[in-house]
Protein backbone atom coordinates (compact mmCIF):
# COMPACT_ATOMS: atom_id res chain seq x y z
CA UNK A 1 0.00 0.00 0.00
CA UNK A 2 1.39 3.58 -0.95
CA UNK A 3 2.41 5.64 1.72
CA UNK A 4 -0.35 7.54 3.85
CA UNK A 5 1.27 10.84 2.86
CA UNK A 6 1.42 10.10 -0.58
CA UNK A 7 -2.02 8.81 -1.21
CA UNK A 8 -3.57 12.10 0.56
CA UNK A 9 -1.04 14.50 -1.80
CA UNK A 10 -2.03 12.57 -4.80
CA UNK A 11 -6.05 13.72 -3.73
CA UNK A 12 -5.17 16.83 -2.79
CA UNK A 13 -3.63 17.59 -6.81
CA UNK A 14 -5.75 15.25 -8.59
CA UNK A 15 -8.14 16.72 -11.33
CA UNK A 16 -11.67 18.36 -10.45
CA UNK A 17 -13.26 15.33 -12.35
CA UNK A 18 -11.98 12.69 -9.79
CA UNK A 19 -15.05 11.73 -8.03
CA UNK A 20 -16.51 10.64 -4.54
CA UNK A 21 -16.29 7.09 -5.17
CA UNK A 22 -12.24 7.36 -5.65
CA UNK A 23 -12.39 9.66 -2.12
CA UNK A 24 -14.44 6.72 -0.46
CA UNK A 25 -11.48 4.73 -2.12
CA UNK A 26 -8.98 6.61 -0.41
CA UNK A 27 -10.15 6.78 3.16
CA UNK A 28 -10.68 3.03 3.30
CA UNK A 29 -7.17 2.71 2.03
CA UNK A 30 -6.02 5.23 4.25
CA UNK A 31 -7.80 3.21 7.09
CA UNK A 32 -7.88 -0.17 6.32
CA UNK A 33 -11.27 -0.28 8.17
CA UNK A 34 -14.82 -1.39 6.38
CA UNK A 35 -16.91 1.90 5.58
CA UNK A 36 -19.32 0.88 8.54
CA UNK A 37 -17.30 1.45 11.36
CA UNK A 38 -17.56 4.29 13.05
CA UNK A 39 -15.32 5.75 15.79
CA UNK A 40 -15.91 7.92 19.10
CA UNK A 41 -14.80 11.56 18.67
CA UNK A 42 -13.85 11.21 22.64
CA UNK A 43 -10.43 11.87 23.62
CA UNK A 44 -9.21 9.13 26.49
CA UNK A 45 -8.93 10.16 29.65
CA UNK A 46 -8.05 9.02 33.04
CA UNK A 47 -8.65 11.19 36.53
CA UNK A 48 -5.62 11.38 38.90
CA UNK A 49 -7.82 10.30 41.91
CA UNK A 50 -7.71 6.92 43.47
CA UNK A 51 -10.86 6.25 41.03
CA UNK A 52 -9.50 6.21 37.78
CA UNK A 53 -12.26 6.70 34.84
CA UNK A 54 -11.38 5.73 31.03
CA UNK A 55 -13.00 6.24 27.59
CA UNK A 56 -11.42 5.29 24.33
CA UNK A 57 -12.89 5.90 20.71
CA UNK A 58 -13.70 2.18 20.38
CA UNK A 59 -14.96 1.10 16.96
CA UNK A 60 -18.62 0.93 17.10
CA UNK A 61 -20.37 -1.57 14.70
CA UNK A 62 -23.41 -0.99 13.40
CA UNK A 63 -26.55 -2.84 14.40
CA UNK A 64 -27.50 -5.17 11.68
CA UNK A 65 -30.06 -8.00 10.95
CA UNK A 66 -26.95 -9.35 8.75
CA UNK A 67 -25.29 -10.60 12.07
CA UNK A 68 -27.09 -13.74 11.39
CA UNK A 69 -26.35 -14.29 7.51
CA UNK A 70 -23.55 -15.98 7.00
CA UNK A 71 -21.52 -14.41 3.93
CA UNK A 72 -22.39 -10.67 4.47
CA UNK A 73 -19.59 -8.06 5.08
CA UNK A 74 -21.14 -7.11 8.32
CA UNK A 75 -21.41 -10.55 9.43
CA UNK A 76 -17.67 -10.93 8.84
CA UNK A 77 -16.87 -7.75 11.18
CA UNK A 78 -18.47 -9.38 13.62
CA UNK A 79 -16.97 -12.49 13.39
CA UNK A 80 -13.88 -10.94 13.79
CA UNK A 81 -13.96 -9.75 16.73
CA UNK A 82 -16.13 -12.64 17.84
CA UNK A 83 -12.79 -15.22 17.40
CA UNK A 84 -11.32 -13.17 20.27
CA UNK A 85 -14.20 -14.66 22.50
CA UNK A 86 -13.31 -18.53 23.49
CA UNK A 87 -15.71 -21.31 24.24
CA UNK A 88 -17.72 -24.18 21.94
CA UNK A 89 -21.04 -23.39 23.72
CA UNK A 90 -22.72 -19.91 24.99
CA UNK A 91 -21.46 -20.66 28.52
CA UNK A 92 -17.76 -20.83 27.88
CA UNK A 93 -18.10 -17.69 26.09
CA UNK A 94 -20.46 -15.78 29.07
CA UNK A 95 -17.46 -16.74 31.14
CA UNK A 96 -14.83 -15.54 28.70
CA UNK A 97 -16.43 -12.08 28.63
CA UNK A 98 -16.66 -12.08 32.52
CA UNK A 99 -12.65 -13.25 32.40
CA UNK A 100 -11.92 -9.66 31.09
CA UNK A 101 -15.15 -8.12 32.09
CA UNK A 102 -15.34 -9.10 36.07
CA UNK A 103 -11.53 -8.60 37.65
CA UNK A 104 -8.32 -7.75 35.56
CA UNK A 105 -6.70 -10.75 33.69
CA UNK A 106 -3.28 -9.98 33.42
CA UNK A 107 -2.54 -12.42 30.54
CA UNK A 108 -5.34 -10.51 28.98
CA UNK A 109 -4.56 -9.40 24.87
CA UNK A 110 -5.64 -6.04 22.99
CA UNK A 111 -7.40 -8.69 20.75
CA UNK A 112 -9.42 -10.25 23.96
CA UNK A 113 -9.57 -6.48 25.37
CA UNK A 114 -10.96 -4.78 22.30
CA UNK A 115 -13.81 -7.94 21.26
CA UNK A 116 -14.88 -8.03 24.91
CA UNK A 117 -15.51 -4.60 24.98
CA UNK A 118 -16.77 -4.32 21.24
CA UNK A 119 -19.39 -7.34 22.19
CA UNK A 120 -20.58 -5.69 24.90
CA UNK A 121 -21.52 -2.51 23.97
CA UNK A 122 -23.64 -3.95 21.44
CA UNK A 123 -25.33 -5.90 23.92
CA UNK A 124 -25.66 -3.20 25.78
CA UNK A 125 -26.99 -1.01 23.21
CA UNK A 126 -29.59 -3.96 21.93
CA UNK A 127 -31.10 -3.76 25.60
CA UNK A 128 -31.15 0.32 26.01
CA UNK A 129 -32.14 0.76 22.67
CA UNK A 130 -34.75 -1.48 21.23
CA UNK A 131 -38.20 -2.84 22.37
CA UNK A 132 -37.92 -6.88 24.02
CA UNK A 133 -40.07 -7.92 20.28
CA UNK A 134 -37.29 -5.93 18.33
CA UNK A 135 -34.29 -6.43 20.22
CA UNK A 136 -35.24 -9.93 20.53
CA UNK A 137 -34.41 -9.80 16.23
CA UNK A 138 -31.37 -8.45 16.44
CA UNK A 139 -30.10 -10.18 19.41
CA UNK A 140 -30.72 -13.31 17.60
CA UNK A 141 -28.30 -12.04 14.61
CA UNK A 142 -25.75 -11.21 17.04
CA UNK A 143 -25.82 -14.44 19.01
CA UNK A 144 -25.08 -16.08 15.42
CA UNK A 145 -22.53 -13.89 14.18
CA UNK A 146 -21.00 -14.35 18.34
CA UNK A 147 -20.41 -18.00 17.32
CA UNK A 148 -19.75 -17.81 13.33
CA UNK A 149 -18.83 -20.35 11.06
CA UNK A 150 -22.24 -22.40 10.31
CA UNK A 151 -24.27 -20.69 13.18
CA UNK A 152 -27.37 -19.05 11.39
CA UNK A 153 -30.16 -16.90 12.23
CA UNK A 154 -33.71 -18.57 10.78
CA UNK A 155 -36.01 -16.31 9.48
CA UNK A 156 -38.01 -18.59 7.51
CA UNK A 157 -39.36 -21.90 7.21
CA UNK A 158 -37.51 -22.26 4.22
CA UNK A 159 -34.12 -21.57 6.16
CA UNK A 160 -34.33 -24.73 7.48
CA UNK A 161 -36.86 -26.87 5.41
CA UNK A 162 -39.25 -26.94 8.58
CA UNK A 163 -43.23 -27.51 7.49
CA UNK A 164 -44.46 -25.02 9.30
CA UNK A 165 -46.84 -21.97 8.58
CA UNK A 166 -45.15 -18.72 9.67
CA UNK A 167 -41.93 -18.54 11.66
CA UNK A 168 -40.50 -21.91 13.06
CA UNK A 169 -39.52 -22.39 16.45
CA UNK A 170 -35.79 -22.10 15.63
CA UNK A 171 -34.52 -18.82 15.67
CA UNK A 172 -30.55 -19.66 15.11
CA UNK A 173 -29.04 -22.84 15.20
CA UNK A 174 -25.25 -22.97 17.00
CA UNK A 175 -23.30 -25.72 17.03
CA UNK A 176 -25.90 -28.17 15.14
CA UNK A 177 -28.33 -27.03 17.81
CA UNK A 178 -31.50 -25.34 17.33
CA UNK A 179 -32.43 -22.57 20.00
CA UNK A 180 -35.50 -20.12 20.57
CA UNK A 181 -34.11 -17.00 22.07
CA UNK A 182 -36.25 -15.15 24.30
CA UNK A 183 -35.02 -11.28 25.40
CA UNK A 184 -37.60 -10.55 28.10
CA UNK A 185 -37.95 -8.40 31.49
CA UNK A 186 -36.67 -9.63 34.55
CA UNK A 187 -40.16 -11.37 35.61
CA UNK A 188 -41.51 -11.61 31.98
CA UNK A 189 -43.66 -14.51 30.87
CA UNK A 190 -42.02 -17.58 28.33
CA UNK A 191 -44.81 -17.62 26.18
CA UNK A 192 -45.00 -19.73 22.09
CA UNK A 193 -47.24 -21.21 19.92
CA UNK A 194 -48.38 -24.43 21.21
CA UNK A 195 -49.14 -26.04 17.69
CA UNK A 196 -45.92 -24.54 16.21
CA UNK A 197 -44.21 -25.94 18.96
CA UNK A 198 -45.69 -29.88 18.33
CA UNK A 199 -44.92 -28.80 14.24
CA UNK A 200 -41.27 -28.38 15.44
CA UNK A 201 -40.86 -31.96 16.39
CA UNK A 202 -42.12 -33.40 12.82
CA UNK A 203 -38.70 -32.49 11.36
CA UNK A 204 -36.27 -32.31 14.38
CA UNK A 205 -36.20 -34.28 17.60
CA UNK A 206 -34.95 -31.05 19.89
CA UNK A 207 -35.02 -27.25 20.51
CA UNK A 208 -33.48 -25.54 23.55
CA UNK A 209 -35.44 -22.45 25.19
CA UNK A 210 -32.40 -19.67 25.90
CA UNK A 211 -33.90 -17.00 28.24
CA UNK A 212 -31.85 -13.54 28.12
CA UNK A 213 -33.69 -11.53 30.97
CA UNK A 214 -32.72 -8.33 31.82
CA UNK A 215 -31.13 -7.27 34.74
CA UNK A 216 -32.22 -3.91 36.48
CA UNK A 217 -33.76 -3.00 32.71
CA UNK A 218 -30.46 -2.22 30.76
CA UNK A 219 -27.51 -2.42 33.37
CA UNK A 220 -26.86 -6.55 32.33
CA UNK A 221 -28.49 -9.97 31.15
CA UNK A 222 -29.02 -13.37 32.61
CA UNK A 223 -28.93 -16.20 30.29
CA UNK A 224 -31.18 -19.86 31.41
CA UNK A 225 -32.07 -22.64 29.28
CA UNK A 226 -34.03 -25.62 28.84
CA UNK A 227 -34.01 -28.58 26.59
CA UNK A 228 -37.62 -29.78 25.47
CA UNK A 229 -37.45 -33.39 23.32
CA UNK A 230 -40.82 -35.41 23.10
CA UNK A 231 -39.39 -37.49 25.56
CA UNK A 232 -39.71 -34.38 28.34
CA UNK A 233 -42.43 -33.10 26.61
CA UNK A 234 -45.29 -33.65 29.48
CA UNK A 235 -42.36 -32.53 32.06
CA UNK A 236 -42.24 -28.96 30.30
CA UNK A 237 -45.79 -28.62 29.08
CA UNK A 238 -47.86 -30.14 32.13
CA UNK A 239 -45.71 -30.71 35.03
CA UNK A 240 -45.05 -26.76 35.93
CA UNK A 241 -48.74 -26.14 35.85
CA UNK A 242 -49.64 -28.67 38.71
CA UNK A 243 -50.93 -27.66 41.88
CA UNK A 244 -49.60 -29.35 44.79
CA UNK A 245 -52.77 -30.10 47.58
CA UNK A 246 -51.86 -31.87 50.46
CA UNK A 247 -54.54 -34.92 51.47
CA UNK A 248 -56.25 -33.93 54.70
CA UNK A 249 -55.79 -37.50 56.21
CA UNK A 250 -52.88 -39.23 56.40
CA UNK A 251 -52.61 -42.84 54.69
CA UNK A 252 -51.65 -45.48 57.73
CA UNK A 253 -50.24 -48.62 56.65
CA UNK A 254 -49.61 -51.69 58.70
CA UNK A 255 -46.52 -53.41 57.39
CA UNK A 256 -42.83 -52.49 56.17
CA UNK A 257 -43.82 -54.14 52.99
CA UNK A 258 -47.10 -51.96 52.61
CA UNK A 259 -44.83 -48.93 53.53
CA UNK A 260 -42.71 -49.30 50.57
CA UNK A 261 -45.96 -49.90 48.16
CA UNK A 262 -46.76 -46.94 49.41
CA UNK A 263 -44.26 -44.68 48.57
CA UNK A 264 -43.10 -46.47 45.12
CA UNK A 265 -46.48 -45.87 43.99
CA UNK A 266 -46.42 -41.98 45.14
CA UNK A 267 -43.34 -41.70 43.81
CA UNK A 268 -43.77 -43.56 40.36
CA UNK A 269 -47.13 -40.98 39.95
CA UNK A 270 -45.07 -37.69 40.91
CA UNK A 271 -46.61 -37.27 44.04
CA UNK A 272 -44.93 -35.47 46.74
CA UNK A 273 -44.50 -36.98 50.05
CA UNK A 274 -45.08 -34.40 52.58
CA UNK A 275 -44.63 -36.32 56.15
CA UNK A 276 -43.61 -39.65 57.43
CA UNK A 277 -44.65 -40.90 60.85
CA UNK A 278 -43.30 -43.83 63.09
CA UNK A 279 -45.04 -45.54 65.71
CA UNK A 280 -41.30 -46.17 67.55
CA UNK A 281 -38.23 -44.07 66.76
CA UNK A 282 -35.75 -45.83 64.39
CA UNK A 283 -32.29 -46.22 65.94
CA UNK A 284 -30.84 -44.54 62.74
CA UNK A 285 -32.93 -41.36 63.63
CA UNK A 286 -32.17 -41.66 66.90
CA UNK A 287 -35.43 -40.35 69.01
CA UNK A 288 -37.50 -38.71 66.02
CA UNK A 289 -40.78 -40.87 65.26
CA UNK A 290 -42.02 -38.35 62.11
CA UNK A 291 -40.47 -36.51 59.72
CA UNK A 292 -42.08 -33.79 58.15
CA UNK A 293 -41.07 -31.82 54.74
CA UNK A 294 -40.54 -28.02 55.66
CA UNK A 295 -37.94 -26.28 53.39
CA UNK A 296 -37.61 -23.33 55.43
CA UNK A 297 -36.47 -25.25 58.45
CA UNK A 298 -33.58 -26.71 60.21
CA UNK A 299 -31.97 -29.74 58.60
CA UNK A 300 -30.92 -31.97 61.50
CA UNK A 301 -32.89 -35.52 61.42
CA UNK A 302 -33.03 -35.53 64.91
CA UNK A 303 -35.67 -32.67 64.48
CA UNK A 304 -38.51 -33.94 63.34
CA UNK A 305 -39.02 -30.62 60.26
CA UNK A 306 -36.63 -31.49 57.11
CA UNK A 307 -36.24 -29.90 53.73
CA UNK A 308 -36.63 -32.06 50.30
CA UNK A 309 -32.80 -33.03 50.89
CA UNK A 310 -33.38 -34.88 53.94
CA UNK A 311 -36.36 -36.51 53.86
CA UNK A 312 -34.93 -38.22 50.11
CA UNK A 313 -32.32 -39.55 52.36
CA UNK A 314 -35.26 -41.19 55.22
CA UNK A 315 -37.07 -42.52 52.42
CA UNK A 316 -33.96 -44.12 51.15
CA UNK A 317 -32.95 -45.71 54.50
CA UNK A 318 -36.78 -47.28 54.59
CA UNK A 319 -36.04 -48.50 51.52
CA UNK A 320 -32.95 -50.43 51.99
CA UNK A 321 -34.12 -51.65 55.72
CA UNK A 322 -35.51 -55.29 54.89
CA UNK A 323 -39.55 -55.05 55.35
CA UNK A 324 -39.54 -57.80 58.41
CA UNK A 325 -37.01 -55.41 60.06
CA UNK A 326 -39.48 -52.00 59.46
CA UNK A 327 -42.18 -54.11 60.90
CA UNK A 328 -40.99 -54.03 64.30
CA UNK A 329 -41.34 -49.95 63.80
CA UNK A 330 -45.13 -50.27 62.21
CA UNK A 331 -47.63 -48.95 62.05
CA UNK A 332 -47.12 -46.00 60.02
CA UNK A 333 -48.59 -42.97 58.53
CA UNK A 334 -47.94 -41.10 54.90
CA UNK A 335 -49.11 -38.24 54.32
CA UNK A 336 -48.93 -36.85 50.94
CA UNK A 337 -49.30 -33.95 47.88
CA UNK A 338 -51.96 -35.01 45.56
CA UNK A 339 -51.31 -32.76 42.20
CA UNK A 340 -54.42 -31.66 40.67
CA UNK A 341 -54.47 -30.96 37.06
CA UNK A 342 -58.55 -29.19 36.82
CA UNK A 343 -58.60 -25.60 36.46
CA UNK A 344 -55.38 -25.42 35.59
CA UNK A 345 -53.16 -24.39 32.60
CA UNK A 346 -52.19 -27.91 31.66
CA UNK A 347 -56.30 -28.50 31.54
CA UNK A 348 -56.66 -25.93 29.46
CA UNK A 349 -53.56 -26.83 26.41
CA UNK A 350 -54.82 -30.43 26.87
CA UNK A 351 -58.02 -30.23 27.51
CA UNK A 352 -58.16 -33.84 29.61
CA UNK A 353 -56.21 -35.68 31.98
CA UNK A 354 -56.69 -38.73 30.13
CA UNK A 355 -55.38 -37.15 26.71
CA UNK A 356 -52.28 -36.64 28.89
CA UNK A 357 -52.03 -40.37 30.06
CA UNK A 358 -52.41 -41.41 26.44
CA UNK A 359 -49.48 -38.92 25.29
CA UNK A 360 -47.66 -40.53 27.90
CA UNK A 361 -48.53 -44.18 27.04
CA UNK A 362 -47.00 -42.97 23.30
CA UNK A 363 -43.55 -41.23 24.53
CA UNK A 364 -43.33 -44.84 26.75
CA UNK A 365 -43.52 -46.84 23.90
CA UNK A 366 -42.09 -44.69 21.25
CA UNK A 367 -44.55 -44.69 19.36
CA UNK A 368 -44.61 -41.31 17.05
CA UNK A 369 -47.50 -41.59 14.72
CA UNK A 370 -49.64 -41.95 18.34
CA UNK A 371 -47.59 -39.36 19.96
CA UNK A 372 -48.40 -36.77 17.20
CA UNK A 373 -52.04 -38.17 16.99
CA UNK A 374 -52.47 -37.81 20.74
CA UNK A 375 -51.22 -34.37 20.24
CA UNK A 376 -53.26 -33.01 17.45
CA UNK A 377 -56.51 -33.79 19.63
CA UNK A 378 -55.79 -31.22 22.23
CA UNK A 379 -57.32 -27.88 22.53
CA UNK A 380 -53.74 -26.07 22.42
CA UNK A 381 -53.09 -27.55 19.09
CA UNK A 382 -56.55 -27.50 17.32
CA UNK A 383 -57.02 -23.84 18.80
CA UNK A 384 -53.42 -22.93 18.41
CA UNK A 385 -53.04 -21.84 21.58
CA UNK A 386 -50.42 -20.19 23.19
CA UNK A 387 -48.49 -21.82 26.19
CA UNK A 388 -47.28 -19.74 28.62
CA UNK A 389 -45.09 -20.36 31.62
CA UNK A 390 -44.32 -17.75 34.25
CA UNK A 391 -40.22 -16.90 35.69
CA UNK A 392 -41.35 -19.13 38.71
CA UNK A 393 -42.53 -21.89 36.74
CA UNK A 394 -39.49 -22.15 33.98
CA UNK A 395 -36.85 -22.17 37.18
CA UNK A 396 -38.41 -23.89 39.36
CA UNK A 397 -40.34 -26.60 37.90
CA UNK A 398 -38.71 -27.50 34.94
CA UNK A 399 -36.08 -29.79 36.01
CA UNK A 400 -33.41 -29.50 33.23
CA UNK A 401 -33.24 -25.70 33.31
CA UNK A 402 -29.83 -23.71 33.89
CA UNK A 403 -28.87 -20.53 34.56
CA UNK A 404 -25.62 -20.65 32.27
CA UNK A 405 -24.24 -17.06 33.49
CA UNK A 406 -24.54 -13.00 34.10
CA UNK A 407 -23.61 -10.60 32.20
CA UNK A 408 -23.16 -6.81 33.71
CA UNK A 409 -22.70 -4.47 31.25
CA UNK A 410 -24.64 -1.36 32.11
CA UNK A 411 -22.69 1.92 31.85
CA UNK A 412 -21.27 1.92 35.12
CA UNK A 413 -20.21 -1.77 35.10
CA UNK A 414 -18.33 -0.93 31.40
CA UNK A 415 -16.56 1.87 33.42
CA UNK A 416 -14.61 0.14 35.88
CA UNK A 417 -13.54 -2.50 33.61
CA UNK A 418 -12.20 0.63 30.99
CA UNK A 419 -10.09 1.71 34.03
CA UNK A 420 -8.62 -1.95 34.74
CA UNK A 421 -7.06 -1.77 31.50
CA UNK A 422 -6.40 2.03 31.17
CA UNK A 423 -2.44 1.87 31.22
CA UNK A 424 -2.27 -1.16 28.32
CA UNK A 425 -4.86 1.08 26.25
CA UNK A 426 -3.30 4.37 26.80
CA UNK A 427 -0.36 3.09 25.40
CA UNK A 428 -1.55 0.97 22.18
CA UNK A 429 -4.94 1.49 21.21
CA UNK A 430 -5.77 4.77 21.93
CA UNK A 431 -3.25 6.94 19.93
CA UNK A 432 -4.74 4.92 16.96
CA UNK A 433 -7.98 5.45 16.83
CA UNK A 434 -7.45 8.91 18.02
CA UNK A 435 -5.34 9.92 15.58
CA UNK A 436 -7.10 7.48 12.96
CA UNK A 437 -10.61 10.21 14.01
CA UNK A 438 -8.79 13.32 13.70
CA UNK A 439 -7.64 12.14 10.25
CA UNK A 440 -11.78 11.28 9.47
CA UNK A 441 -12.61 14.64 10.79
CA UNK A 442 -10.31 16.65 8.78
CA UNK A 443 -10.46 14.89 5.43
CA UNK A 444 -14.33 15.50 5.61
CA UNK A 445 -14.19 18.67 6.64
CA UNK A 446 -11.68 19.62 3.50
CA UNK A 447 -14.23 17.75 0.80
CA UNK A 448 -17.21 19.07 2.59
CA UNK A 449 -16.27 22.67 3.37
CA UNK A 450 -16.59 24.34 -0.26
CA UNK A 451 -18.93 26.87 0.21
CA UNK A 452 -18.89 30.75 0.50
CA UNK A 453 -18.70 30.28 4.20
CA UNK A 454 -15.53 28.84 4.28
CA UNK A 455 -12.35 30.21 2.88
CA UNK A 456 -9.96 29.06 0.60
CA UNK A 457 -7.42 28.89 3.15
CA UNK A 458 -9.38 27.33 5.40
CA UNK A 459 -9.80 24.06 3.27
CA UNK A 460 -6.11 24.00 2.79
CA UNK A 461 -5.26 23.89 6.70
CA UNK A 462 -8.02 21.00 6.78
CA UNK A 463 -5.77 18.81 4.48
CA UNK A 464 -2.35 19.73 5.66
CA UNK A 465 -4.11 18.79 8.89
CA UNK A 466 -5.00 15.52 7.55
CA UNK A 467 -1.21 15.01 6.63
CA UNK A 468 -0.02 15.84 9.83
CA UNK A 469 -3.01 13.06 11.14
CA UNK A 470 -1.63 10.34 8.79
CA UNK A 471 2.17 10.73 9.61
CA UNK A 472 0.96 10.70 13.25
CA UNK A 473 -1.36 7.66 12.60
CA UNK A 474 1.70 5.77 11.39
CA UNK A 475 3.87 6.13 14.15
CA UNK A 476 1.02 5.78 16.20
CA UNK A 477 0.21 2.35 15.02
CA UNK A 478 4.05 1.45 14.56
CA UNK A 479 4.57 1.96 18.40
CA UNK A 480 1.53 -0.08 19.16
CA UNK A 481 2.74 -3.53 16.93
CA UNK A 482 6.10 -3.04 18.99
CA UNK A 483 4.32 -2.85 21.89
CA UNK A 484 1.85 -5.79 21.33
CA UNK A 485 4.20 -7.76 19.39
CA UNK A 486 6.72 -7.83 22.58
């Protein structure tokens, strides 16, 4: 490439007739930056106090639904920067950001520096700037272009041969996996088309709910997920919308043998066991003769109040104690959780209880053309209903959900991890870009200054500025390779 100095003094005496597209040329040259990236006119700065603050004229990429498209020019920028972020799933990566984000690394590169902060001020900006329905688009672009190579965004049906009408469930498949992203409010509802949803599992056998909910509305984002198959399907779909009642009287049974009947059976139909009574303490126990489920209390068995942990372990140790040898502790008493299923969401996608035992009977026996038949008979499919499953719900009934990681990125957050790094950037990045805006500034100000309100002479300092700019953009970046490359 010709020399910076040359290239502008070769503009400045070229012919009238050389046109914008050659001076669009030249500053991309001049550069070597795509036309989309714009840079901060802030100068870096960094108070004496204790508290140091830190801006830098970052390179800001646009916002673009072509995130998620593999092939486009913005989707490449993106990528870019996105190879500075390690990790095969979305995890690893959460936790790479937080690596640079969270507490200094020292081992930290410009590279790691500049993506992390790059990737997060477009996160940022997608949750200050845009409604949950429209951010939820573009976050779904950037999640793809976050991962790159074959991660895509699905707009269509057709982007993924599903026989659907509309949108499918699959917003952007990563990794061979196909997610629906949700951006929502920090106590928003999960909410999706019931019959799209049973469509989904014609043509694939999985989809994976990923929950971004903001944190204190735009200062960060928590990412959860869950995994629905048809396998789960009744876990996800009907379990979370059961209502626990306890029985009013407790079951007594006579024998060690019943005992265990009795709490297979509970068990095997989901129902919770809520107290278990001796008529003699067991020795293991020590004096305790009941043992009642009570989350909020003490966990010592010797009390007789346990939480969910504890009282799995007593009905383990009744298990493995031969019957003949619980008998000499009988009678006993169960009392339990009945879940009732009327009145309640569940009822109202399904329609029965019995449409639900005969989906079950199906996912038992594998049986698919049953499974889908079962399916098409409910009210949420033939009305194409929408389910919809509160915060509570997703996190605490569905038993394969995660919370995969936090990220804080609100202004304030973004500030103190500027002023970890202050020193490194001082020194490399920011001369750059500083210099690299300056240069911008005055080359636009020389093309666009040409009317009667600016003089002659005027224009002419604008582009010996620019000189200056480009000799000091040189050394500027010279200094930084010999800095990085140490």
């Amino acid at each position: 490439m010709a020399k910076v100095k040359d290239l502008v003094k070769n503009y400045l005496n070229a012919p009238a007739e050389l046109g914008l597209d050659k001076l669009f040329h030249l500053i991309k040259e001049v550069q070597s930056l795509p036309p989309y990236l714009e840079e901060d006119s802030e100068s870096p700065s960094v108070d004496p106090g204790e508290e140091k603050t830190f801006s830098i004229a970052f390179p800001k990429i646009r916002i673009t639904e072509d995130f998620g498209k593999i092939g486009t020019e913005d989707r490449e920028i993106i990528e870019k920067f996105a190879n500075n972020i390690t990790g095969e799933t979305l995890e690893d990566k959460i936790l790479a950001l937080n690596n640079i984000l969270t507490e200094k690394k020292e081992s930290a590169t410009i590279g790691e520096i500049l993506s992390t902060m790059v990737m997060s001020e477009i996160l940022s900006a997608i949750i200050t700037n845009f409604t949950e329905a429209a951010g939820g688009f573009i976050f779904e672009g950037f999640l793809a272009g976050l991962f790159g190579g074959t991660a895509v965004q699905i707009t269509s049906a057709e982007d993924i041969g599903a026989d659907v009408t509309g949108k499918p469930i699959t917003d952007v498949i990563l990794n061979d996996k196909h997610y629906s992203l949700k951006l929502l409010g920090e106590n928003t509802d999960v909410k999706g088309s019931f019959r799209n949803m049973v469509e989904h599992f014609r043509d694939f056998d999985h989809v994976i709910y990923l929950d971004a909910r903001r944190v204190d509305k735009d200062q960060g984002l928590q990412f959860g997920e869950f995994l629905v198959t048809l396998d789960n399907f009744l876990d996800i779909f009907v379990v979370p919308f059961l209502k626990d009642v306890t029985i009013k009287e407790p079951v007594q049974v006579e024998t060690g043998a019943d005992l265990k009947r009795l709490m297979s059976s509970l068990i095997k139909n989901k129902q919770a066991i809520k107290r278990i009574t001796t008529t003699i303490p067991i020795p293991q126990f020590g004096r305790a003769t009941a043992f009642q489920y009570s989350p909020s209390e003490p966990t010592r068995l010797s009390e007789i109040k346990v939480n969910d942990q504890d009282l799995k372990y007593v009905i383990d140790v009744l298990f493995d104690t031969p019957s003949d040898e619980l008998d000499a502790y009988a009678p006993f008493t169960v009392k339990y959780a009945e879940r009732k299923f009327e009145g309640t969401k569940a009822n109202t996608l399904f329609g029965s209880y019995r449409n639900v035992e005969r989906l079950q009977e199906a996912i038992d026996e594998g049986n698919r053309e049953e499974i889908f038949a079962s399916l098409e008979l409910t009210p949420g499919y033939v009305n194409e209903q929408q389910f919809v499953l509160t915060k509570k719900q997703v996190e605490d009934k569905i038993k394969n959900f995660k919370n995969i990681g936090t990220l804080m990125i609100g202004k304030e957050y973004m500030e103190k991890t500027f002023a970890m790094y202050a020193d490194l950037l001082a020194q490399t990045i920011t001369p750059v870009y500083e210099q690299l805006q300056y240069f911008t500034n005055n080359v636009n100000d020389y093309f666009l200054g040409v009317g009667n309100e600016v003089a002659d002479q005027d224009r002419k300092q604008y582009a010996l500025d620019a000189i200056e700019n480009a000799n000091k953009l040189a050394t500027a970046t010279q200094s930084a390779v010999e800095k990085i490359e140490k």
